[in-house]
N, C-alpha and C. Protein backbone atom coordinates (compact mmCIF):
# COMPACT_ATOMS: atom_id res chain seq x y z
N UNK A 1 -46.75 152.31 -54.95
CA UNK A 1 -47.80 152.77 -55.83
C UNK A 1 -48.93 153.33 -55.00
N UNK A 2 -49.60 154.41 -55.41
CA UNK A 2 -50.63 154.62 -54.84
C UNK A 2 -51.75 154.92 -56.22
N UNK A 3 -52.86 154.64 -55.31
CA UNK A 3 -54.42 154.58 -56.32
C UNK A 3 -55.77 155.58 -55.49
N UNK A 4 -55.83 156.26 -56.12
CA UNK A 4 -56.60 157.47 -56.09
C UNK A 4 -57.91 156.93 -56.60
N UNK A 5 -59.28 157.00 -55.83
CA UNK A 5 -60.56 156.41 -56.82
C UNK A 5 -61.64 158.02 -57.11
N UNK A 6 -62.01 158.05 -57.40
CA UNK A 6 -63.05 158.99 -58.30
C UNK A 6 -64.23 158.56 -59.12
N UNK A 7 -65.15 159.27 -59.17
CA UNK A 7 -66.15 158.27 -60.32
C UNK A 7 -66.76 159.53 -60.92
N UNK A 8 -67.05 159.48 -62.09
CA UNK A 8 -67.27 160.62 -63.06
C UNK A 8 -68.04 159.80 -64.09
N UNK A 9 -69.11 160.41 -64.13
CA UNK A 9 -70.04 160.24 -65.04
C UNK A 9 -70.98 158.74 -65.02
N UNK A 10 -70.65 158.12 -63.60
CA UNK A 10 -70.97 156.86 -63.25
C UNK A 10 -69.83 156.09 -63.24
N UNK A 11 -68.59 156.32 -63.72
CA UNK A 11 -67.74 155.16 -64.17
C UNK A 11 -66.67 155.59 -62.48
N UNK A 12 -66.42 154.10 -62.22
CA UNK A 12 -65.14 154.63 -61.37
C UNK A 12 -63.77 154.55 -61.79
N UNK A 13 -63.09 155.38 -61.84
CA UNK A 13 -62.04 155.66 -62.44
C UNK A 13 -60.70 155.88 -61.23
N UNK A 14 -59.79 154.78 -61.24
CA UNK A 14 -58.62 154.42 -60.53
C UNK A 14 -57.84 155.19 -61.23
N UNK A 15 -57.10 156.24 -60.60
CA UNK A 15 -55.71 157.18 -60.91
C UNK A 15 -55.05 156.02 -60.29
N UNK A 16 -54.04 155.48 -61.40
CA UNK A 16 -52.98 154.81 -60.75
C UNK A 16 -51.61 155.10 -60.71
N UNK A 17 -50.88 155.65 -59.69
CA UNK A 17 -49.58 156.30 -59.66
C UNK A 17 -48.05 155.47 -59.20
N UNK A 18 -46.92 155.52 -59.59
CA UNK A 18 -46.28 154.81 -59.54
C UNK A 18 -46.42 153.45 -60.41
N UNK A 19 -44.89 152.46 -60.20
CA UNK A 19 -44.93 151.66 -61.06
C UNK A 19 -45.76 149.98 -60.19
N UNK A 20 -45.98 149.38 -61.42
CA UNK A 20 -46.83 148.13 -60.22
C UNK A 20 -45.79 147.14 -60.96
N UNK A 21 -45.34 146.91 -59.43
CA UNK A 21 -44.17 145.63 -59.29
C UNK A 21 -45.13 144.85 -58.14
N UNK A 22 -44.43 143.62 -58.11
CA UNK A 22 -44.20 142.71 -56.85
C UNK A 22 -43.81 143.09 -56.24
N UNK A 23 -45.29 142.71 -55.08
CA UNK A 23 -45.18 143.37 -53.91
C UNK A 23 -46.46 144.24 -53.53
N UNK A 24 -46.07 144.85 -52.86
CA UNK A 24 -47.45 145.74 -51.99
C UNK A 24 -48.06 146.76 -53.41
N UNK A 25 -47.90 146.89 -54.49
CA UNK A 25 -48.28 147.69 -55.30
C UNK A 25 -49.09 146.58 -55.95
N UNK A 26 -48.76 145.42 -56.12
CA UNK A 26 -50.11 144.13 -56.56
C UNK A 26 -51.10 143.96 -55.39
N UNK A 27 -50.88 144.09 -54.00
CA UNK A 27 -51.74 143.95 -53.00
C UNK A 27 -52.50 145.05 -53.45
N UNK A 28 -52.15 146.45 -53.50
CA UNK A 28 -52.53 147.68 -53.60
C UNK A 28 -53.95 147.23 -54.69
N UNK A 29 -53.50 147.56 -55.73
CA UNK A 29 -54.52 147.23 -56.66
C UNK A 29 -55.34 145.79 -56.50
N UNK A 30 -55.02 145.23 -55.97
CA UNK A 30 -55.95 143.76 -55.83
C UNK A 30 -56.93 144.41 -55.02
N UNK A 31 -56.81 144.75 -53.91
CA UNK A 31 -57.36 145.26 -52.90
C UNK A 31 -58.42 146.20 -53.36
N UNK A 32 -57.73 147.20 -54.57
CA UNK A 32 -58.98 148.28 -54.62
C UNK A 32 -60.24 147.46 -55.63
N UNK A 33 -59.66 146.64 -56.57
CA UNK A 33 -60.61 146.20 -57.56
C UNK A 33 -61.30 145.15 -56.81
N UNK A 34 -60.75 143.96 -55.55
CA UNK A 34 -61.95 143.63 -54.54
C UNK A 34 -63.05 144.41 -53.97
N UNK A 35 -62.66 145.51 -53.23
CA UNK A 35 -63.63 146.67 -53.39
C UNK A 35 -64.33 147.06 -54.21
N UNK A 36 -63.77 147.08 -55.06
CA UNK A 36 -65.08 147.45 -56.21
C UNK A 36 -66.20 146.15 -56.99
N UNK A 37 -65.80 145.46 -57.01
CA UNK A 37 -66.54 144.13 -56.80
C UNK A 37 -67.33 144.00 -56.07
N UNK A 38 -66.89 144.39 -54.63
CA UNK A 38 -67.54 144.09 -53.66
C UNK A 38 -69.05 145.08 -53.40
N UNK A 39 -68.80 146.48 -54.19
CA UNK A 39 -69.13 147.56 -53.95
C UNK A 39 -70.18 147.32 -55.39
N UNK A 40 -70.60 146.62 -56.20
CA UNK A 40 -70.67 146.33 -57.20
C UNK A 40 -70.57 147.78 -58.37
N UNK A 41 -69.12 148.08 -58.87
CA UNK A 41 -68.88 148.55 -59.59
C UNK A 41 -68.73 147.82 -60.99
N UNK A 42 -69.04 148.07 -61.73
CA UNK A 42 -69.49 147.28 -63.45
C UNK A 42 -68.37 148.66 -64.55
N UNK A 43 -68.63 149.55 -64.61
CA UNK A 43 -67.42 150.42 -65.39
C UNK A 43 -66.61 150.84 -64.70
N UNK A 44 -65.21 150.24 -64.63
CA UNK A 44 -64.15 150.67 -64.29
C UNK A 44 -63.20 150.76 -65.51
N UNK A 45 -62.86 152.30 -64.91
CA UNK A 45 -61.53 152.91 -66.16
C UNK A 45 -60.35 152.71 -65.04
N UNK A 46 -59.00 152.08 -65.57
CA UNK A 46 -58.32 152.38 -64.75
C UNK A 46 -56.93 153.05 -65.58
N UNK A 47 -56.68 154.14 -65.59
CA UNK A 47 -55.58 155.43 -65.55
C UNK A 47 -54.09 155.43 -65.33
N UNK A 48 -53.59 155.32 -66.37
CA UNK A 48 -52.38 154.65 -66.11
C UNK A 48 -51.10 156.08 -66.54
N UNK A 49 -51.65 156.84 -66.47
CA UNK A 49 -50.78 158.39 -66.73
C UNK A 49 -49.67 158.29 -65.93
N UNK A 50 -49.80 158.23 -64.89
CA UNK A 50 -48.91 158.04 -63.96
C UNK A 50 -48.00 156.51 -63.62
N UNK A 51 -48.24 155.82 -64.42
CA UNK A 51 -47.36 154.36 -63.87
C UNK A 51 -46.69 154.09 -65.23
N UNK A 52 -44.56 154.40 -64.77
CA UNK A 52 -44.23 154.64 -65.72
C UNK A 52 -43.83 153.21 -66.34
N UNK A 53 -44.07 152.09 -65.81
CA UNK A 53 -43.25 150.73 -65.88
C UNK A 53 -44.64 150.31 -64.98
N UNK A 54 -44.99 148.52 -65.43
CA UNK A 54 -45.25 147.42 -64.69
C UNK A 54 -44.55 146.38 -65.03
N UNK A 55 -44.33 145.66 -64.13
CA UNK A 55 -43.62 143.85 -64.37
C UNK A 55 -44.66 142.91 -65.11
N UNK A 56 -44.07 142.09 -65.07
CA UNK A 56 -45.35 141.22 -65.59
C UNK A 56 -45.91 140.37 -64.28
N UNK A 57 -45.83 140.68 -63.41
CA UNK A 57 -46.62 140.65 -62.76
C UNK A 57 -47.73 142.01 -61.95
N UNK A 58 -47.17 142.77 -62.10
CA UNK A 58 -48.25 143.62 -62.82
C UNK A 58 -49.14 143.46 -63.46
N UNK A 59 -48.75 143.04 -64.89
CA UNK A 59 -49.45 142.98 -65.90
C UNK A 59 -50.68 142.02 -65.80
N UNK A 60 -49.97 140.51 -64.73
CA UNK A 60 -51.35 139.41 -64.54
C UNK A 60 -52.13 140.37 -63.75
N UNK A 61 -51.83 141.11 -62.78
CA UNK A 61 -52.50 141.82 -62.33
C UNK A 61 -53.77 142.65 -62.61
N UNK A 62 -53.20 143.38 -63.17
CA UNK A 62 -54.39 144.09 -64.78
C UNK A 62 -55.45 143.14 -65.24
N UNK A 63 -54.88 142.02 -65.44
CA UNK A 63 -55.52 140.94 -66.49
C UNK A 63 -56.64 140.19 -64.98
N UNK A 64 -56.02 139.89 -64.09
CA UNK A 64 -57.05 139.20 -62.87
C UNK A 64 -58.07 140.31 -62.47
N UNK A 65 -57.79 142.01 -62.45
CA UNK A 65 -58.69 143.13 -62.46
C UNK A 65 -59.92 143.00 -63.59
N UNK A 66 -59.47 142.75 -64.70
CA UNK A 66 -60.65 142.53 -65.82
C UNK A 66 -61.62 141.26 -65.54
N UNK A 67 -60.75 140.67 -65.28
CA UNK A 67 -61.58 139.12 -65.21
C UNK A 67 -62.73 139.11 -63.84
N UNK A 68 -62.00 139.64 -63.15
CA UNK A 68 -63.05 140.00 -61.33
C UNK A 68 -64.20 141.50 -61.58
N UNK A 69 -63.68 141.84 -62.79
CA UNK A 69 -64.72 142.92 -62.91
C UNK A 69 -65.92 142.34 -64.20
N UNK A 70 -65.05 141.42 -65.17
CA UNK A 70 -66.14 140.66 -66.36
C UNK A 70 -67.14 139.93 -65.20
N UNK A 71 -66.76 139.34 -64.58
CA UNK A 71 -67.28 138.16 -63.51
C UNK A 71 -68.75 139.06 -63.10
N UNK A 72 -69.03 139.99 -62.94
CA UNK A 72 -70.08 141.22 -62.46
C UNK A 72 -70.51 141.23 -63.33
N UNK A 73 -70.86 141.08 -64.39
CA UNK A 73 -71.24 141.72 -65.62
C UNK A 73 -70.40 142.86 -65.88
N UNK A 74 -69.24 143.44 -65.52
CA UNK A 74 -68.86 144.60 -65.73
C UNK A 74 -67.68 144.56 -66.89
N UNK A 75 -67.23 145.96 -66.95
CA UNK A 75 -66.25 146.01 -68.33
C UNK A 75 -65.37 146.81 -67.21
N UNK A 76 -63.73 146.73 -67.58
CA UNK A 76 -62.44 147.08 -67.27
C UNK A 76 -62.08 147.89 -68.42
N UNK A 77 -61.88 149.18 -69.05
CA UNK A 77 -60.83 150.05 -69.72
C UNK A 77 -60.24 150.73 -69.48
N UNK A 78 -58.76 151.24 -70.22
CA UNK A 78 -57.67 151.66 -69.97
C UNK A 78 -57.53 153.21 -70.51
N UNK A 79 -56.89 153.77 -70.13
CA UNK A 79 -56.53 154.94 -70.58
C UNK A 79 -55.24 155.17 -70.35
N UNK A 80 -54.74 156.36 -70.99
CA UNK A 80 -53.53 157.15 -71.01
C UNK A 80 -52.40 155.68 -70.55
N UNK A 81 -52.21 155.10 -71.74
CA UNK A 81 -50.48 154.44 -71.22
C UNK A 81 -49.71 154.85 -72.12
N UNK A 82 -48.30 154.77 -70.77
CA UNK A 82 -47.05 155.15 -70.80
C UNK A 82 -46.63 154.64 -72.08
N UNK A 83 -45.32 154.70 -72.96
CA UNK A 83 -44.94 154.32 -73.87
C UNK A 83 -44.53 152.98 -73.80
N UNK A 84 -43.62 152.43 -72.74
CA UNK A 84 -43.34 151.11 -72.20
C UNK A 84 -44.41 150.55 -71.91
N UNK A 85 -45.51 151.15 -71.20
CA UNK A 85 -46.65 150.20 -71.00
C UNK A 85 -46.90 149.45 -71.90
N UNK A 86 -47.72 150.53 -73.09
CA UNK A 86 -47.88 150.09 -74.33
C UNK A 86 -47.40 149.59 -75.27
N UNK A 87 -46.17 149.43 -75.03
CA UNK A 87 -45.49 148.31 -75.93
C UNK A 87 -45.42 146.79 -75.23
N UNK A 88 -44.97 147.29 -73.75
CA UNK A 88 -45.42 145.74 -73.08
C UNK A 88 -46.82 145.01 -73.76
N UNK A 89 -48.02 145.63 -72.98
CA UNK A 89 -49.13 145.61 -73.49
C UNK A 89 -49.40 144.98 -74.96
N UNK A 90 -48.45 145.84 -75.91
CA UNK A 90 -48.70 145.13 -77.09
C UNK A 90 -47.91 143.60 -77.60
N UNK A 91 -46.69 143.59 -77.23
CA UNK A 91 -46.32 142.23 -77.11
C UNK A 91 -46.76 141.24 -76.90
N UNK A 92 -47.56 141.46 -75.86
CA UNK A 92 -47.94 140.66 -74.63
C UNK A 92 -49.36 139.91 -75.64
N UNK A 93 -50.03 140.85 -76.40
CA UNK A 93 -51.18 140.83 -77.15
C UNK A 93 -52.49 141.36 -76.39
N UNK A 94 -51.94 141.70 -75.08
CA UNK A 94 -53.00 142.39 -74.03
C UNK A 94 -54.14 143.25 -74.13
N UNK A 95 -52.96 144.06 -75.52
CA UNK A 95 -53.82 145.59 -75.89
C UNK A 95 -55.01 145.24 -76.82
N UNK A 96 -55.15 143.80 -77.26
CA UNK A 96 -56.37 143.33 -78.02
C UNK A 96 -57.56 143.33 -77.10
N UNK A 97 -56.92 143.03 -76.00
CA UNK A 97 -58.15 142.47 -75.13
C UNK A 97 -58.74 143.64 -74.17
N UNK A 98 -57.93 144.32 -73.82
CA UNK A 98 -58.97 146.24 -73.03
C UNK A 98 -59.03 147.14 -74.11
N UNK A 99 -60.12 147.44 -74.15
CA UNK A 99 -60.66 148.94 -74.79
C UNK A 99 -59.47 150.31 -74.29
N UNK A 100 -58.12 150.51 -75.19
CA UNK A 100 -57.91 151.40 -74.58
C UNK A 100 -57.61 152.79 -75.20
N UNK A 101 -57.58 153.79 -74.71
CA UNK A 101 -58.31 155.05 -74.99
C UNK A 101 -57.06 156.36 -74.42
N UNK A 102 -56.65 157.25 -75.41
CA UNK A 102 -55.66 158.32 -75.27
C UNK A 102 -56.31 159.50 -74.29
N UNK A 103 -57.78 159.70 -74.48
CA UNK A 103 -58.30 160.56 -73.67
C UNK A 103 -59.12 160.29 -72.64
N UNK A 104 -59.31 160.71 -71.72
CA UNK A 104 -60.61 160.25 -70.57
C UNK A 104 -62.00 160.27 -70.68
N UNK A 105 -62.16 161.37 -71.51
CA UNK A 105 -63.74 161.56 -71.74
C UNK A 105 -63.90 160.50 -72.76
N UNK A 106 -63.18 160.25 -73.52
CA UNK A 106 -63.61 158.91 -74.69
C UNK A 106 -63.71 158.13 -74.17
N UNK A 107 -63.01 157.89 -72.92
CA UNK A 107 -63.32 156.59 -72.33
C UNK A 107 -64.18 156.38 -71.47
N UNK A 108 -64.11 157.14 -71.21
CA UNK A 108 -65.96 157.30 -70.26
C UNK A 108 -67.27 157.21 -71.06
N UNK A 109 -67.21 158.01 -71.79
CA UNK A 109 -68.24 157.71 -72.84
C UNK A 109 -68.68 156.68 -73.78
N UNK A 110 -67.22 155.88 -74.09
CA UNK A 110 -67.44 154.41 -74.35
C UNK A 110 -68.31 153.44 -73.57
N UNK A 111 -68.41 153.85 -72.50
CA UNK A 111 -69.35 153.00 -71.30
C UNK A 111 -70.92 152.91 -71.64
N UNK A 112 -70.76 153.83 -72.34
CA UNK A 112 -72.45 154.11 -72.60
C UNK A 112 -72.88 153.82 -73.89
């Protein structure tokens, strides 16, 4: 997996590419959302256009990203998921819990 960062309109926004399995693609993303913590980022969108499948460990993944970014005062939302995502996601009951959003600018603008 690779993760691309950007920030637009204040928000930083993670392009996340490839699928997040176990393994260096959970380091991957752990790693960037420590950074941003660390960096004190509070709106993070993270972009899921590109990741056609996660495991469920992935998925705790996602879920430990929100929680290390609530912990800041900050908010975690989602954009553009895959069809499998989003059904994982919805099973899971996940999709109750991130704000998530078909377009980018809606989701950016939700921040505000």
């Amino acid at each position: 997996m690779k993760i691309e960062k950007r920030k637009k309109n204040g928000v930083m926004i993670l392009d996340l590419k490839g699928k997040i399995l176990i393994g260096d693609a959970i380091s991957e993303l752990r790693t960037a959302i420590n950074n941003l913590v660390d960096e004190n980022e509070t709106k993070v969108l993270l972009n899921f256009q590109e990741v056609p499948y996660l495991d469920s460990t992935g998925l705790g993944e996602v879920v430990r990203s929100y929680t290390s970014i609530k912990k800041i005062n900050g908010m975690v939302k989602i954009v553009n998921l895959a069809s499998k995502v989003k059904d994982l996601m919805t099973i899971t009951k996940l999709i109750t819990v991130f704000e998530a959003f078909e377009d980018e600018d809606q989701a950016i603008a939700s921040f505000n």
